[in-house]
N, C-alpha and C. Protein backbone atom coordinates (compact mmCIF):
# COMPACT_ATOMS: atom_id res chain seq x y z
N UNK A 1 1.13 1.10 -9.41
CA UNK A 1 1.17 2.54 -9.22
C UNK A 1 2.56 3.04 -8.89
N UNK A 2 3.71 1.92 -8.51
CA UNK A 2 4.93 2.28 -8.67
C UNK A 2 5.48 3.12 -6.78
N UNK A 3 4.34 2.37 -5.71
CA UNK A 3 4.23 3.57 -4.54
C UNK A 3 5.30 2.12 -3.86
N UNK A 4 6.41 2.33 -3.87
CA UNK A 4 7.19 1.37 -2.37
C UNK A 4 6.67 1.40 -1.41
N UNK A 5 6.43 2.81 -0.41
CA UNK A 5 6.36 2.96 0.54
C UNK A 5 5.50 4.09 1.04
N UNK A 6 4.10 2.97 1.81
CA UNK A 6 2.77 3.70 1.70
C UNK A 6 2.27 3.11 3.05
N UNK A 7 1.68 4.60 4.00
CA UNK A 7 1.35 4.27 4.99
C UNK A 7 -0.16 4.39 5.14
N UNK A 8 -1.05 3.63 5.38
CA UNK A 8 -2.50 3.98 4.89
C UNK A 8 -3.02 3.65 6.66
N UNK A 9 -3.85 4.90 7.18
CA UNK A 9 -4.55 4.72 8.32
C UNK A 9 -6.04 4.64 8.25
N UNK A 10 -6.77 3.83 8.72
CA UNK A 10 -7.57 3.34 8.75
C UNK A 10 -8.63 4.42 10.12
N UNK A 11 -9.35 4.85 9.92
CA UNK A 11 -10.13 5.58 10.94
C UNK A 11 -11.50 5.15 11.84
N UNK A 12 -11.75 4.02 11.03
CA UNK A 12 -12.94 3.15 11.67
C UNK A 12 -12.39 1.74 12.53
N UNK A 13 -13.46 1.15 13.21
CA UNK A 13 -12.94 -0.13 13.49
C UNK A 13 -12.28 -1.32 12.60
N UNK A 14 -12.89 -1.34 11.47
CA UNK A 14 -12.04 -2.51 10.63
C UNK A 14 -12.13 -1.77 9.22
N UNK A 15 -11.57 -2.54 8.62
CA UNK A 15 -11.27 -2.11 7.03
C UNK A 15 -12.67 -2.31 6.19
N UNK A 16 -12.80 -1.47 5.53
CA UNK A 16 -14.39 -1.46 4.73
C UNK A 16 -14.43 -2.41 3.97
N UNK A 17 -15.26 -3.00 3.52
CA UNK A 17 -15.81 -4.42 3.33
C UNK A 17 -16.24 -3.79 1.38
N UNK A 18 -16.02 -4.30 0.99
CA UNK A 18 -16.53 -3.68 -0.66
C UNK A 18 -16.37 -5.37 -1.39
N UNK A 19 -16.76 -4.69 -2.88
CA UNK A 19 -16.91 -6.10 -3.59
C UNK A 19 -15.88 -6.97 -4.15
N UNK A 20 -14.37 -6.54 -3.62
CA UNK A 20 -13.46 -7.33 -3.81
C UNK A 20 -12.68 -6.63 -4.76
N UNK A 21 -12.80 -5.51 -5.23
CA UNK A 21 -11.76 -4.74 -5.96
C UNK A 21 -11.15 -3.79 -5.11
N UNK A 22 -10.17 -3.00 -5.77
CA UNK A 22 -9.14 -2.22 -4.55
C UNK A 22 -9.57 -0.79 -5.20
N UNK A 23 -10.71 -0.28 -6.08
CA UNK A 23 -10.72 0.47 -6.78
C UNK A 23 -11.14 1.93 -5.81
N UNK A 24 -11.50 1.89 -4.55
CA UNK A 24 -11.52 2.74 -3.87
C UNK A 24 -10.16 2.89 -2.86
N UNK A 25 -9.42 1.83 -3.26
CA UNK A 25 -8.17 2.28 -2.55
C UNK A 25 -7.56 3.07 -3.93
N UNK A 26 -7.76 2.60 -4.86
CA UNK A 26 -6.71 3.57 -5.73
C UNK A 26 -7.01 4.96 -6.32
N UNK A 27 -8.37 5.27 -5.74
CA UNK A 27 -8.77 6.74 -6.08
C UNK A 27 -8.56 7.39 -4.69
N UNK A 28 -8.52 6.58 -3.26
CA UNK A 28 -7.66 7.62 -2.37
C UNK A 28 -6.37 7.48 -2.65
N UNK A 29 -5.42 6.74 -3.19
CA UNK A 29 -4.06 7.08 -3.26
C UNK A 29 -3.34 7.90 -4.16
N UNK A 30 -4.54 7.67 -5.78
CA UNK A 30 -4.17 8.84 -6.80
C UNK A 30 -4.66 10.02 -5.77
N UNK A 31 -5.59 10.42 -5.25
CA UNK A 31 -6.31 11.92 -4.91
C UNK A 31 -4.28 12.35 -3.91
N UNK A 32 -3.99 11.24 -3.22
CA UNK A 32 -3.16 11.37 -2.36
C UNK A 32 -1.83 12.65 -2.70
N UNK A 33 -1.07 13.41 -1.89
CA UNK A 33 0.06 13.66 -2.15
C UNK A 33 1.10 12.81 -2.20
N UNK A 34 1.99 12.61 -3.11
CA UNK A 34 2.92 12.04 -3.07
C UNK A 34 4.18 12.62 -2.85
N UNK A 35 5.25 12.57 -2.19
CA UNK A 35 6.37 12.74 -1.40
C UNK A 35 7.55 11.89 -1.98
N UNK A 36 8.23 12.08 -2.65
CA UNK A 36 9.42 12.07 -3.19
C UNK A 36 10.26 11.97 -1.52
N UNK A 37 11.07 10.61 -1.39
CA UNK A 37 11.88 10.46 -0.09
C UNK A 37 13.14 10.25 -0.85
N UNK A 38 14.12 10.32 -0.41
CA UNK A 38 15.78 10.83 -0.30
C UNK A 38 16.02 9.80 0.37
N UNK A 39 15.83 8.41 0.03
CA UNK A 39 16.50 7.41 0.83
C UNK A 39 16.78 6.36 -0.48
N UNK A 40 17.98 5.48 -0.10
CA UNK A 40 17.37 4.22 -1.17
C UNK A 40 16.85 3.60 -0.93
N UNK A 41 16.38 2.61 -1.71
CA UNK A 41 15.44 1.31 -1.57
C UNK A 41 15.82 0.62 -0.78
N UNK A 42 15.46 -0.32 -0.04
CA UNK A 42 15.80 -1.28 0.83
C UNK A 42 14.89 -2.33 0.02
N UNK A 43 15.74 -3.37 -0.56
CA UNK A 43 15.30 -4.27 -0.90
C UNK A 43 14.94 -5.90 -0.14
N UNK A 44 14.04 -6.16 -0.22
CA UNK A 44 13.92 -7.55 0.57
C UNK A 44 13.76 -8.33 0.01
N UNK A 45 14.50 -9.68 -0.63
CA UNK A 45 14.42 -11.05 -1.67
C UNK A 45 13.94 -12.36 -0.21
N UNK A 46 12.99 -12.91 -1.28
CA UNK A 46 12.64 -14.44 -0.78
C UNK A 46 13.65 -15.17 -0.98
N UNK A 47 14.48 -15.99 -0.45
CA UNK A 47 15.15 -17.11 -0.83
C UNK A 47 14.25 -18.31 -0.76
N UNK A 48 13.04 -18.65 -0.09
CA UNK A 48 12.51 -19.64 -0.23
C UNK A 48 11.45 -19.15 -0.06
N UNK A 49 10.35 -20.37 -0.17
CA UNK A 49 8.80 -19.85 -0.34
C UNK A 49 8.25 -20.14 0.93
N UNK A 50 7.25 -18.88 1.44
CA UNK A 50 6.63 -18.92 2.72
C UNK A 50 5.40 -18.94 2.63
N UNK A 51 5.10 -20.01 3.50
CA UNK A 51 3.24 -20.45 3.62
C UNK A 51 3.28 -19.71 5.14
N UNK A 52 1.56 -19.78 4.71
CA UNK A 52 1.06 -19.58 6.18
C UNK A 52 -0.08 -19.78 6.66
């Protein structure tokens, strides 16, 4: 969807439980306003690979 920088608040106790697609996250973020910011990118590169 091309969104860098996205702040999503959550209003219940935990995150809603669905069947494993994100397809209700991406009809609140299209419905969303989007905001054009005046900053550059801040880029962050892996130099190595992180487990966890």
């Amino acid at each position: 969807m091309q969104i860098d920088n996205c702040l999503i608040q959550v209003d219940g106790p935990e995150m809603p439980i669905m069947d494993g697609s994100s397809w209700k996250f991406i009809e609140a973020l299209e419905a969303a306003e989007r905001v054009e910011q005046e900053a550059e990118r801040d880029y962050f590169e892996l130099t190595e690979n992180l487990t966890y």
